[in-house]
Protein backbone atom coordinates (compact mmCIF):
# COMPACT_ATOMS: atom_id res chain seq x y z
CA UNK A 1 -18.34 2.98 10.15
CA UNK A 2 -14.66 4.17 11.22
CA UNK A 3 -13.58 4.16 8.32
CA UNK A 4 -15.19 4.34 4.33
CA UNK A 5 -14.59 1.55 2.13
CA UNK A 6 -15.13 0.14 -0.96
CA UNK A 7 -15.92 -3.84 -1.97
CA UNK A 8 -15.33 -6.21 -5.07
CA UNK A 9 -16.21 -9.82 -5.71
CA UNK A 10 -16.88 -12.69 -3.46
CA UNK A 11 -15.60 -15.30 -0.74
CA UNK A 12 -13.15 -15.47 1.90
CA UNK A 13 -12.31 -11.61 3.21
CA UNK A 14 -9.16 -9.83 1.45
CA UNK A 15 -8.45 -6.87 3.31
CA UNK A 16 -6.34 -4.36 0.98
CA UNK A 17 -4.93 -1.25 2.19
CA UNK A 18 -3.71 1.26 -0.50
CA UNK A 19 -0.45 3.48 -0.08
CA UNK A 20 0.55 7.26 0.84
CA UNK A 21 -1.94 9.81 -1.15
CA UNK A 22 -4.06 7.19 -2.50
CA UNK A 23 -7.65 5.79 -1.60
CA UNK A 24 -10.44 3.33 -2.72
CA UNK A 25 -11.13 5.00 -5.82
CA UNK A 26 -7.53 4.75 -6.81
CA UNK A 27 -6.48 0.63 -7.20
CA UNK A 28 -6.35 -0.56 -10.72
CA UNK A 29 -9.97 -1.99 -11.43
CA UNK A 30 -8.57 -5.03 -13.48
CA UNK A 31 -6.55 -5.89 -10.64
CA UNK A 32 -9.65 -5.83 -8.18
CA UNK A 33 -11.58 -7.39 -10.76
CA UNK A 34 -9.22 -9.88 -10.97
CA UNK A 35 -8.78 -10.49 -7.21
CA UNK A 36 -12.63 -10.07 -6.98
CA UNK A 37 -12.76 -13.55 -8.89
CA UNK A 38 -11.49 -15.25 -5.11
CA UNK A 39 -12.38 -13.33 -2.69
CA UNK A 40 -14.25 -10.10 -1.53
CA UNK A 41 -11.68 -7.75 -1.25
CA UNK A 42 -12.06 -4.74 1.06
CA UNK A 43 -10.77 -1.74 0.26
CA UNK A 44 -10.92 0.88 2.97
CA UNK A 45 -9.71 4.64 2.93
CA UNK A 46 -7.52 5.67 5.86
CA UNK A 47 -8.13 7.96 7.89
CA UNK A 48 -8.89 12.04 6.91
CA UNK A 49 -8.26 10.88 3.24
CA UNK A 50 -10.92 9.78 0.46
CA UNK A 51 -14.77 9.39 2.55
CA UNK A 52 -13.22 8.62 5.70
CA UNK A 53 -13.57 11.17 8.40
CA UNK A 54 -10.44 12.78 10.29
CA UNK A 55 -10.28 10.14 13.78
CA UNK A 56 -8.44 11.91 16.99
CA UNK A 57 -5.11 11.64 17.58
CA UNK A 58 -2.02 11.67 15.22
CA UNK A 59 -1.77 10.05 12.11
CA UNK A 60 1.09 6.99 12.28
CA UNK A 61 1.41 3.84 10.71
CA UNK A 62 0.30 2.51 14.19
CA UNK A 63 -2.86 4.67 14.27
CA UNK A 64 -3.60 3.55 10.64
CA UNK A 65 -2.95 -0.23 11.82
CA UNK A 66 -5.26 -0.14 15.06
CA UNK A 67 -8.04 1.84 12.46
CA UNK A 68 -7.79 -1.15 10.14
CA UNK A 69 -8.57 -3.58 13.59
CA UNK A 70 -11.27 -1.47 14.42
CA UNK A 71 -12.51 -1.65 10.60
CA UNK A 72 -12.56 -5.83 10.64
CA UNK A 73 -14.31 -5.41 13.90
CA UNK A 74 -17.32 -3.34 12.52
CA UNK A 75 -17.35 -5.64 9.80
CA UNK A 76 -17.52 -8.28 12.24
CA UNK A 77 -14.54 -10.20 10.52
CA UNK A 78 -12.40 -12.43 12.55
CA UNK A 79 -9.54 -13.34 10.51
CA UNK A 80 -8.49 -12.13 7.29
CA UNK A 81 -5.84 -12.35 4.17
CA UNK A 82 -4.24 -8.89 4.48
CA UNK A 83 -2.80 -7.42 1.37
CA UNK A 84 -0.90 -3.74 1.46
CA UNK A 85 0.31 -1.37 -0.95
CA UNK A 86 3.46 1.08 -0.15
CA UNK A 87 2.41 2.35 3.26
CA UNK A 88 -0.43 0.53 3.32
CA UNK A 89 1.86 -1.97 3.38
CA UNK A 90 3.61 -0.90 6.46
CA UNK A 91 0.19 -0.79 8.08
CA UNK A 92 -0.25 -4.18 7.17
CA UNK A 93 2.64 -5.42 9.11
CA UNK A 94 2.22 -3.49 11.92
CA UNK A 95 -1.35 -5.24 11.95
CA UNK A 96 -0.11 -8.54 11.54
CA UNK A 97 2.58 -7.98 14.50
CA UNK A 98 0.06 -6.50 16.77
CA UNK A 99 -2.68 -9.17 15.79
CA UNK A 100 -1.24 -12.19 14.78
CA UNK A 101 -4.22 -14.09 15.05
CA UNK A 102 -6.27 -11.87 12.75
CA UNK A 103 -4.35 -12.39 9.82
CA UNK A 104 -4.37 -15.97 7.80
CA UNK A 105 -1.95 -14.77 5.25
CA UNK A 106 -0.03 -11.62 4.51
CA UNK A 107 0.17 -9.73 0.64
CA UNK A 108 2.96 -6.75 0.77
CA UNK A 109 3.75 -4.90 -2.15
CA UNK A 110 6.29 -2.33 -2.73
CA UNK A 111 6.98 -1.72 1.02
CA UNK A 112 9.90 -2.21 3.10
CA UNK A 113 10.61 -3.06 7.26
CA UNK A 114 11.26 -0.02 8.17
CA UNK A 115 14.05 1.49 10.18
CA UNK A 116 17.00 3.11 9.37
CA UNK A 117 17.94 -0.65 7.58
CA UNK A 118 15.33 0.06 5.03
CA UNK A 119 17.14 1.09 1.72
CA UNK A 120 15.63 4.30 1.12
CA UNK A 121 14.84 6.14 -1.79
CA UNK A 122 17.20 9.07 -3.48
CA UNK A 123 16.53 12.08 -1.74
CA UNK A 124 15.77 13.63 -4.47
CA UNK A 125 13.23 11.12 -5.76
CA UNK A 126 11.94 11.16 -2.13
CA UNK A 127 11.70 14.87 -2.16
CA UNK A 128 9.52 15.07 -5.59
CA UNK A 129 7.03 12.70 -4.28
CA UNK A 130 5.87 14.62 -1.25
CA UNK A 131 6.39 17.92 -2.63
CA UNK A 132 3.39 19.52 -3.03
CA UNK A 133 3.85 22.90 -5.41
CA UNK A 134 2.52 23.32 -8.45
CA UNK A 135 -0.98 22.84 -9.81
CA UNK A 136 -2.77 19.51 -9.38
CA UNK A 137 -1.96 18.61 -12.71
CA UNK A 138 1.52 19.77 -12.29
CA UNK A 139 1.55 16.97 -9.28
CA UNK A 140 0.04 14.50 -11.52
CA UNK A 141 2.99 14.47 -14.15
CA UNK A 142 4.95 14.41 -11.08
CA UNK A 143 3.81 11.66 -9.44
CA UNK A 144 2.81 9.44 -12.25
CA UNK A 145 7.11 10.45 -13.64
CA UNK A 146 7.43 8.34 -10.13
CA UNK A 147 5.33 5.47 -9.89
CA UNK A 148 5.98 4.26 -12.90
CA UNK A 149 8.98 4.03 -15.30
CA UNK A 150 9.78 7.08 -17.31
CA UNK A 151 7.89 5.73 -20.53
CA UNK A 152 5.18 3.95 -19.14
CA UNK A 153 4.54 7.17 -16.78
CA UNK A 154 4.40 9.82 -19.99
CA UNK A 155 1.80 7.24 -21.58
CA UNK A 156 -0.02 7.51 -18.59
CA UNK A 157 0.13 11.19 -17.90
CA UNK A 158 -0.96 11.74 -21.16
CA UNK A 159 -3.99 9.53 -20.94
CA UNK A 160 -5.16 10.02 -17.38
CA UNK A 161 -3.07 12.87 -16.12
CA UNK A 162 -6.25 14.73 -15.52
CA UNK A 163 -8.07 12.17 -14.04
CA UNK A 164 -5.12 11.77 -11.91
CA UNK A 165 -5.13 15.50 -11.06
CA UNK A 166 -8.65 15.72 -10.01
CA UNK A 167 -8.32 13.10 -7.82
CA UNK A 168 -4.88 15.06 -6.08
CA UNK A 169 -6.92 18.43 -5.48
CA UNK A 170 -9.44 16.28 -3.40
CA UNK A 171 -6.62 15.51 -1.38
CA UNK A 172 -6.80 17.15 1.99
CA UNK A 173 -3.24 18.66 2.59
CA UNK A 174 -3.28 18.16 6.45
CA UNK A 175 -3.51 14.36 5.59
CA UNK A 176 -0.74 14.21 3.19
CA UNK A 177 1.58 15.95 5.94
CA UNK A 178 0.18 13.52 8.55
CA UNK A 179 0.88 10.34 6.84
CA UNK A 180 4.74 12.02 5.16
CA UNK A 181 5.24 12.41 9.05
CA UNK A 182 4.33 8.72 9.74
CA UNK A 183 6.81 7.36 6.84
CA UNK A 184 9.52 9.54 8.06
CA UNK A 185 8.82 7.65 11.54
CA UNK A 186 8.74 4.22 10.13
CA UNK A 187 11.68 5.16 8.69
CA UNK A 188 13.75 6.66 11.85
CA UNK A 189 12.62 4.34 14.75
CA UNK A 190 13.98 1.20 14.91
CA UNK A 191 12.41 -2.22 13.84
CA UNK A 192 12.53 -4.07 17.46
CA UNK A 193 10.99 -7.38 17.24
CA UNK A 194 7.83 -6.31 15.32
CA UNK A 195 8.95 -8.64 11.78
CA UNK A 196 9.31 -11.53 14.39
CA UNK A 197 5.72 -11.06 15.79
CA UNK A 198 4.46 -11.76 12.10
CA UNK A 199 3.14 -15.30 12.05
CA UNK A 200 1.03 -15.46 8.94
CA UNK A 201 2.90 -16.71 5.76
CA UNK A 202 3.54 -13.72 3.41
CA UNK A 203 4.61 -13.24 0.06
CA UNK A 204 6.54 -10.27 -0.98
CA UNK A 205 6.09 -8.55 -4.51
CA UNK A 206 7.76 -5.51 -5.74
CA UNK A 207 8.47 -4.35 -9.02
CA UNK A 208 12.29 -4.25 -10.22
CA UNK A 209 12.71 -0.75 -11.29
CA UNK A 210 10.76 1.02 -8.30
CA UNK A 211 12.43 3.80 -7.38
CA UNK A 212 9.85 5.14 -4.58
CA UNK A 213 10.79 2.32 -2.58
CA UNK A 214 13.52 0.33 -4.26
CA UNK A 215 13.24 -2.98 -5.26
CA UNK A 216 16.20 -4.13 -2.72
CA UNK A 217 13.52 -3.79 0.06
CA UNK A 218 11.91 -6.99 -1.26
CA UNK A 219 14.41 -9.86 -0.29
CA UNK A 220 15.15 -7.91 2.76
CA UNK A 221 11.85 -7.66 4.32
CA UNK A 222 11.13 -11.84 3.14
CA UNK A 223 14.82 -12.36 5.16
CA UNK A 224 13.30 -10.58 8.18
CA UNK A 225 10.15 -12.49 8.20
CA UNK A 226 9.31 -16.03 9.79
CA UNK A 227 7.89 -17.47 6.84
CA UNK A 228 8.25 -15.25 3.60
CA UNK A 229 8.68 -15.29 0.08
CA UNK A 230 9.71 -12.85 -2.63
CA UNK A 231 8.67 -12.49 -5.75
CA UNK A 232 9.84 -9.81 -8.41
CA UNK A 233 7.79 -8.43 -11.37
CA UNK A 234 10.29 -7.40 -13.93
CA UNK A 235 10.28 -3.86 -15.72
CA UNK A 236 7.88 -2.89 -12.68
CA UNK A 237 7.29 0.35 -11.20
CA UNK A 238 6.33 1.64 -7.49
CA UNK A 239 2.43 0.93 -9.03
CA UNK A 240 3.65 -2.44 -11.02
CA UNK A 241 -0.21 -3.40 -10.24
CA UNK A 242 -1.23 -1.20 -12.71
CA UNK A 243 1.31 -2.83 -15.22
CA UNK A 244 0.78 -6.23 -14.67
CA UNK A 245 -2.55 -6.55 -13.09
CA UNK A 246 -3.66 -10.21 -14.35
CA UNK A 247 0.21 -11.88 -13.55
CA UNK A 248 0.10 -10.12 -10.21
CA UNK A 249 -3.78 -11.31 -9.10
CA UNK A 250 -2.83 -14.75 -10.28
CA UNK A 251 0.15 -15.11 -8.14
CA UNK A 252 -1.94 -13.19 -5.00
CA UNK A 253 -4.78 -15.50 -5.78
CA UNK A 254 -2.54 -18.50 -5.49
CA UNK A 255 -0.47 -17.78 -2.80
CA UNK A 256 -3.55 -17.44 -0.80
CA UNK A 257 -4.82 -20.80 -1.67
CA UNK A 258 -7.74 -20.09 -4.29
């Protein structure tokens, strides 16, 4: 296989791609379980990061999108509901732009378009996600401060930091530099007619008080799209799946019609 994956559940194929620094292991497991009660959601690891092996070439959100074809066609799946987290987000709409066809319906949570448009985090917010000093539990606290709000994430930290930690020396540096350099693309080259090339319906989720990728993102990438909704999860973080994974499966599991 191209790429290693995890699975959960049964029926129609959910394709979910996770966000920057993240992999298989790392979704919520109520919130697969949850999904896992519809369909059989897929959950692969891009490339160089988690069990999938390092694939020529550089990493962009383009690369990552073309991987994720490649992926359905090992799996030998035609069509599929596409769901994407952060950047796996953006590689879920530059999927569904370059294969309309492939996609039946389109999940994307706390994303954004894309180009200099895109309302971008604080610098300094920006800066503390991808910096990577410290110890691995010193990037934990750091990244957990980020992706979720401030008392939620010292809850968290203090329950799982370690977990969390583990998981972030695993992480091959290299990667994490290849996939910051494919945000700060997304980010710098403009949109073109790539949001007009998505045909599947989508709904848009983000949590209100995401400050990775703000919440203002989310009725501005549902404007840009052919057929989009938004919906906001209130009190949400950048990882509001982890807050609210039962109210956000339900509304997933509806929108796609099961």
């Amino acid at each position: 296989m191209r790429l290693a994956f995890r699975e959960v559940g049964d029926g129609p194929p959910l394709l979910l791609l996770n966000g920057y620094a993240a992999t298989k292991a790392d979704w919520d497991p109520s919130f697969l379980e949850a999904l896992g009660t519809a369909s059989r959601v897929i959950c692969p690891d891009h490339r160089g990061i988690g069990d999938s092996p390092s694939l020529p070439g550089e990493t962009t959100i383009a690369a990552m999108a073309a991987d994720a074809l490649a992926f359905m066609q090992e799996l030998g799946l035609e069509q599929v509901d596409l769901a994407g987290w952060s950047m796996g987000g953006m590689v879920a709409q530059q999927l569904a732009a370059t294969a309309p066809e492939r996609v039946r319906r389109l999940v994307l949570l706390s994303t954004d378009h894309g180009g200099p448009d895109a309302v971008q985090a604080d610098p300094a917010t920006w800066a503390r996600l991808i910096d990577h000093s410290g110890t691995p539990r010193e990037q934990a606290s750091r990244l957990l401060s980020l992706i979720f709000p401030p008392d939620l994430g010292a809850v968290i930290d203090a329950q799982f930091g370690e977990i969390v930690a583990a998981a972030r020396a695993a992480l091959p540096e290299a990667t994490l530099f290849g996939q910051e350099r494919a945000l700060a693309a997304w980010h710098a080259e403009p949109v073109g007619d790539r949001l007009g090339a998505i045909t599947a319906p989508t709904l848009v989720a983000a949590g209100t008080q995401d400050v990775v990728i703000p919440f203002a993102n989310t009725d501005l990438l549902a404007a840009a799209l052919p057929d989009a909704r938004a919906q906001a999860f209130d009190g949400g973080g950048h990882a509001f799946m982890a807050q609210a994974p039962a109210d956000l499966a339900a509304a997933i599991n509806g929108f796609l019609g099961r």
